[in-house]
Protein backbone atom coordinates (compact mmCIF):
# COMPACT_ATOMS: atom_id res chain seq x y z
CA UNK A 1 13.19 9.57 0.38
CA UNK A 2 14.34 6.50 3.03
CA UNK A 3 17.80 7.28 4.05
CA UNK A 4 19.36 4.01 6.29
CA UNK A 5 22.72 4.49 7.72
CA UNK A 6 24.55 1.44 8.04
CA UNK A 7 25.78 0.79 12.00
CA UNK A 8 28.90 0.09 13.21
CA UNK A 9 29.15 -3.49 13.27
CA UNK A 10 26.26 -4.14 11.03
CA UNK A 11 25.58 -6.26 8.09
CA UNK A 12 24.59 -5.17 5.15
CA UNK A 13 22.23 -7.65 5.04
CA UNK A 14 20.67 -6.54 8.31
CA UNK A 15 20.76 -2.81 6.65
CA UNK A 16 18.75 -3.79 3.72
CA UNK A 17 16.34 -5.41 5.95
CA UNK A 18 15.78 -1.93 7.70
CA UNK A 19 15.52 -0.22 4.33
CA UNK A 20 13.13 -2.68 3.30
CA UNK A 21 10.96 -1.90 6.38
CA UNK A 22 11.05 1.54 5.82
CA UNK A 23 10.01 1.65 2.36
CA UNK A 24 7.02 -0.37 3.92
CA UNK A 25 6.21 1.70 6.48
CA UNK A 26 6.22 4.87 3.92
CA UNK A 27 4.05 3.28 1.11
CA UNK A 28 6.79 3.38 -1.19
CA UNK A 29 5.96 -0.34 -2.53
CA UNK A 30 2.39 0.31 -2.64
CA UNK A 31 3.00 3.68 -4.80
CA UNK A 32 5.62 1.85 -7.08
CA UNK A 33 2.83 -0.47 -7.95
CA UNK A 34 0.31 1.55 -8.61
CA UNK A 35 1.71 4.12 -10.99
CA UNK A 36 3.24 0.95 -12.33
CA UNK A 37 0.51 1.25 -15.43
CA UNK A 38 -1.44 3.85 -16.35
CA UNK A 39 -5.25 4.33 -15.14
CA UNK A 40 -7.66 6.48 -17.16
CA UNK A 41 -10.13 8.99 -15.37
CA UNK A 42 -13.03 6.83 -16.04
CA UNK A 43 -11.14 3.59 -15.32
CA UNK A 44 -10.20 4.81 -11.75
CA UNK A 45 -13.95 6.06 -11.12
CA UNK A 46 -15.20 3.23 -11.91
CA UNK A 47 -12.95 1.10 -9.82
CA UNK A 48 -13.71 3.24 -7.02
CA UNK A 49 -17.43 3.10 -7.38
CA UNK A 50 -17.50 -0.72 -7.34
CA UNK A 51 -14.79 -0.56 -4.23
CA UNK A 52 -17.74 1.91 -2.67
CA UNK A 53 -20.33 -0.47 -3.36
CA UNK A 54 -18.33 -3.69 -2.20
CA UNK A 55 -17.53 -1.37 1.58
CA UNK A 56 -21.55 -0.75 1.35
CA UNK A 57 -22.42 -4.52 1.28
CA UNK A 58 -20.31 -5.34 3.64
CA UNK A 59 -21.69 -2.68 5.96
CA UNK A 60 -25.32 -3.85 5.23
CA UNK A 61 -24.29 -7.87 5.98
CA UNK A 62 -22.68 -7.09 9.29
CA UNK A 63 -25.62 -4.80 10.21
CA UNK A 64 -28.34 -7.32 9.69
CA UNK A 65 -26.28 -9.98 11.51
CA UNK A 66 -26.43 -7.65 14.78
């Protein structure tokens, strides 16, 4: 939980700002949006595998280019 106390003498705006960088800086956003819709099993695996795959290419591109 992100907890910002507001300062004496400053803005709310200027608080929410804060808050908003703290949220970032936890993952908060990022963990919102991906429980946002619901994944099967085999639909996360599979997303996973191909993310694999894509970080193997890449790896093999940058190794021949050496």
């Amino acid at each position: 939980m992100v907890f910002v106390k507001v300062r004496d003498g400053e803005s709310i705006e200027d608080a929410l700002r804060r808050f908003k960088r703290e949220c970032e800086r936890n993952g908060i956003l990022k963990e919102i949006k991906r429980r946002e819709h619901f994944l099967p099993p085999s639909v996360k695996r599979k997303l996973r595998q191909q993310e694999n795959l894509r970080k193997l290419r890449r790896l093999k591109r940058r190794r021949v280019h050496r």
